[in-house]
Protein backbone atom coordinates (compact mmCIF):
# COMPACT_ATOMS: atom_id res chain seq x y z
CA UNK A 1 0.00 0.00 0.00
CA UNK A 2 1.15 3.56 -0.84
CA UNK A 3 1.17 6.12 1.05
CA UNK A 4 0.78 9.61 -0.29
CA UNK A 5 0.75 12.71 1.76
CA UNK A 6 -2.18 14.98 1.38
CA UNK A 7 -0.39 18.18 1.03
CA UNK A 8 3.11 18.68 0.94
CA UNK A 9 4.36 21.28 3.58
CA UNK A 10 7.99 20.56 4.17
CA UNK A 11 10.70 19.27 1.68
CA UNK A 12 13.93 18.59 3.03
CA UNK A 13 16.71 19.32 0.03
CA UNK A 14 20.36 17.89 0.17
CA UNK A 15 22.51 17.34 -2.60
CA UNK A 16 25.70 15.03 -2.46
CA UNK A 17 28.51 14.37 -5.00
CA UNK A 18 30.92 11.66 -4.69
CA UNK A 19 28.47 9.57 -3.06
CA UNK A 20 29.37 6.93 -0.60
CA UNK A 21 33.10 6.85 -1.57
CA UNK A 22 34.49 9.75 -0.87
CA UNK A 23 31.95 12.27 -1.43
CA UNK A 24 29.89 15.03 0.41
CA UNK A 25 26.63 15.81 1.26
CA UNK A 26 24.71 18.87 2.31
CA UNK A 27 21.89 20.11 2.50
CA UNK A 28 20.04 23.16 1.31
CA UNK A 29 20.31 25.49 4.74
CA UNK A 30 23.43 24.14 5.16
CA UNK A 31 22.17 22.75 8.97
CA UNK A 32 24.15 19.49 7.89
CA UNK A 33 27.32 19.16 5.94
CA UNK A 34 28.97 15.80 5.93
CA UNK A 35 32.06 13.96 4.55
CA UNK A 36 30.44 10.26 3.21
CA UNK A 37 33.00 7.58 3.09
CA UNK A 38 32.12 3.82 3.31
CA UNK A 39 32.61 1.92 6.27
CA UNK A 40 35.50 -0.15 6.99
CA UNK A 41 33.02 -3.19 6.61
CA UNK A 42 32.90 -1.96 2.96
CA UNK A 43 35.67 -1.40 2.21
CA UNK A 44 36.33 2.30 2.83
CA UNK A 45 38.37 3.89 5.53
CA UNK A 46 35.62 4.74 7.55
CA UNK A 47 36.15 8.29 8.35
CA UNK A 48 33.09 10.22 7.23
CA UNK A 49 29.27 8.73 7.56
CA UNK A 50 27.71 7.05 5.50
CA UNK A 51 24.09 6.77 3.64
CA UNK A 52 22.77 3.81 6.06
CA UNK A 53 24.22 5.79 9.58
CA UNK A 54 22.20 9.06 8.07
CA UNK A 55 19.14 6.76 7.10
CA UNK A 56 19.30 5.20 11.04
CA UNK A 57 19.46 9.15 12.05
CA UNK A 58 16.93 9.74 10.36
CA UNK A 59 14.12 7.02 10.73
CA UNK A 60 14.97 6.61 14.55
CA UNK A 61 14.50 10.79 15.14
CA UNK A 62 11.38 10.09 12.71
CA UNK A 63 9.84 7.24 15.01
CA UNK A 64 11.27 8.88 17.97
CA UNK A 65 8.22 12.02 17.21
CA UNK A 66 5.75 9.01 16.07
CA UNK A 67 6.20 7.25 19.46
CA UNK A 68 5.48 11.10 21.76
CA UNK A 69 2.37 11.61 19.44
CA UNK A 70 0.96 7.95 20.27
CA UNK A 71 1.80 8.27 23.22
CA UNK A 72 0.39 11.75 24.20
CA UNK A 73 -2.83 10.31 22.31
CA UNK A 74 -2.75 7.53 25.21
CA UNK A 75 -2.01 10.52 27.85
CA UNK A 76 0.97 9.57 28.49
CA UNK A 77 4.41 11.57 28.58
CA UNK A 78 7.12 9.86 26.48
CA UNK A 79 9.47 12.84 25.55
CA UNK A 80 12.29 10.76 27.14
CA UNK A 81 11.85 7.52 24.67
CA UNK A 82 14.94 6.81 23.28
CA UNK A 83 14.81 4.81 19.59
CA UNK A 84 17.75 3.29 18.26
CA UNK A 85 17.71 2.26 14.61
CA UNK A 86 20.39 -0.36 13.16
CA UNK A 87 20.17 -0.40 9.62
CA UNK A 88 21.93 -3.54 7.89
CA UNK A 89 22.85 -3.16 4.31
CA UNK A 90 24.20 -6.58 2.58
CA UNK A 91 23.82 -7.76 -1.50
CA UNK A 92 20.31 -8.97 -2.44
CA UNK A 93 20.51 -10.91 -6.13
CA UNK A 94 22.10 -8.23 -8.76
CA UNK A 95 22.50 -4.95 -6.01
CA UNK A 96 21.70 -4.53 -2.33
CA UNK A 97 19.52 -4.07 -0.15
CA UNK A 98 18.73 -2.75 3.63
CA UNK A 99 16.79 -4.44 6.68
CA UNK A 100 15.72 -2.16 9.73
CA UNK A 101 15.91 -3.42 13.85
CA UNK A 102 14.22 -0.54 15.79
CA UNK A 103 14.89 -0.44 19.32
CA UNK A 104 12.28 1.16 21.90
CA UNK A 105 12.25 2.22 25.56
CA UNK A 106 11.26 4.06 27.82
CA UNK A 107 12.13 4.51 31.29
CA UNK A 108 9.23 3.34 34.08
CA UNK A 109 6.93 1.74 31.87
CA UNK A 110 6.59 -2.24 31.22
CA UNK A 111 8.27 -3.59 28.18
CA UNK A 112 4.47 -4.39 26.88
CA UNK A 113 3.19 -1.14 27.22
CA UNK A 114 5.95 0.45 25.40
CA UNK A 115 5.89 -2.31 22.91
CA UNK A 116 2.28 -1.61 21.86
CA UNK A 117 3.26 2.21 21.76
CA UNK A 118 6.35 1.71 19.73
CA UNK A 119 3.58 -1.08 17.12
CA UNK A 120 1.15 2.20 16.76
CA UNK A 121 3.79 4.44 16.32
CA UNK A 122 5.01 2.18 13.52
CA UNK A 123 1.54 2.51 11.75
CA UNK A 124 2.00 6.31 11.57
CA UNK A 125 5.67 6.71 11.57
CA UNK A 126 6.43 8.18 7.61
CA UNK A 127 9.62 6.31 7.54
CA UNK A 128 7.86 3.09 8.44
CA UNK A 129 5.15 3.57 6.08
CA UNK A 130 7.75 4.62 3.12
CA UNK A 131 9.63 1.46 4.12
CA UNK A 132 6.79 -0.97 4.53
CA UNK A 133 6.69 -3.73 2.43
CA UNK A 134 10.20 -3.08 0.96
CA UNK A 135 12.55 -3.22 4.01
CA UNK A 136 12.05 -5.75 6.47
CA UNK A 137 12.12 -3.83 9.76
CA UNK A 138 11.67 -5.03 13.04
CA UNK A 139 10.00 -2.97 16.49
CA UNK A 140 11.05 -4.25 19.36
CA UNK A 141 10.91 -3.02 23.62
CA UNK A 142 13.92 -2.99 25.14
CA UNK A 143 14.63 -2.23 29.04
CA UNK A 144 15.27 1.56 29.59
């Protein structure tokens, strides 16, 4: 299923050359400005970031404001949820491909509460719903 926003009323612009080898990224207010070099995993010497370290940044910060909105909705305060994100990135048939492990807590609640905040804030998250389908991704509780 595809998801389509209603009205646009934000887009984010960055523009990279060199890609993931030795290139650069930034982006259009200049707020982020980053050397990209591949991991040593890869490859690369491991110096700058990479496009899978910004994609964690981004979908975890993403889910992060998902999780406070569901959970405000439910009345409670979450603003101290912490969501990591490990993106793994590994060849699929002729190119490659991602998966997605998101890790939720949050400090004085039980692991099944916050798992069942952290499963509706996956249904309205926009990186989960762009990545639905295509990246398998994980949502998992963890101890605060």
């Amino acid at each position: 299923m595809t998801t389509t926003p209603e009205k646009i009323i934000y887009t984010a612009v960055a523009t990279t050359v060199g890609g993931r080898r030795g290139g650069h990224a930034r982006t259009s207010d200049g707020l982020l400005e980053v050397d990209l070099n591949a991991p040593k995993e890869l490859g690369g010497p491991g110096t700058g970031t990479n496009p899978e370290q910004l994609f964690a940044a981004g979908y975890s910060a993403c889910f992060n404001s998902a999780l406070v909105a569901v959970a405000k909705q439910a009345g409670i305060k979450a603003d101290d949820a912490h969501v990591t994100a490990k993106v793994g990135f590994g060849p699929a048939g002729q190119g490659y491909a991602l998966t997605v492990d998101l890790e939720v807590s949050l400090a004085g609640f039980e692991l099944a509460q916050v798992q069942d905040l952290a499963d509706k804030a996956h249904q309205v998250c926009p990186y989960s719903n762009a990545v639905r389908g295509n990246v398998p991704t994980t949502v998992t509780a963890v101890a605060a």
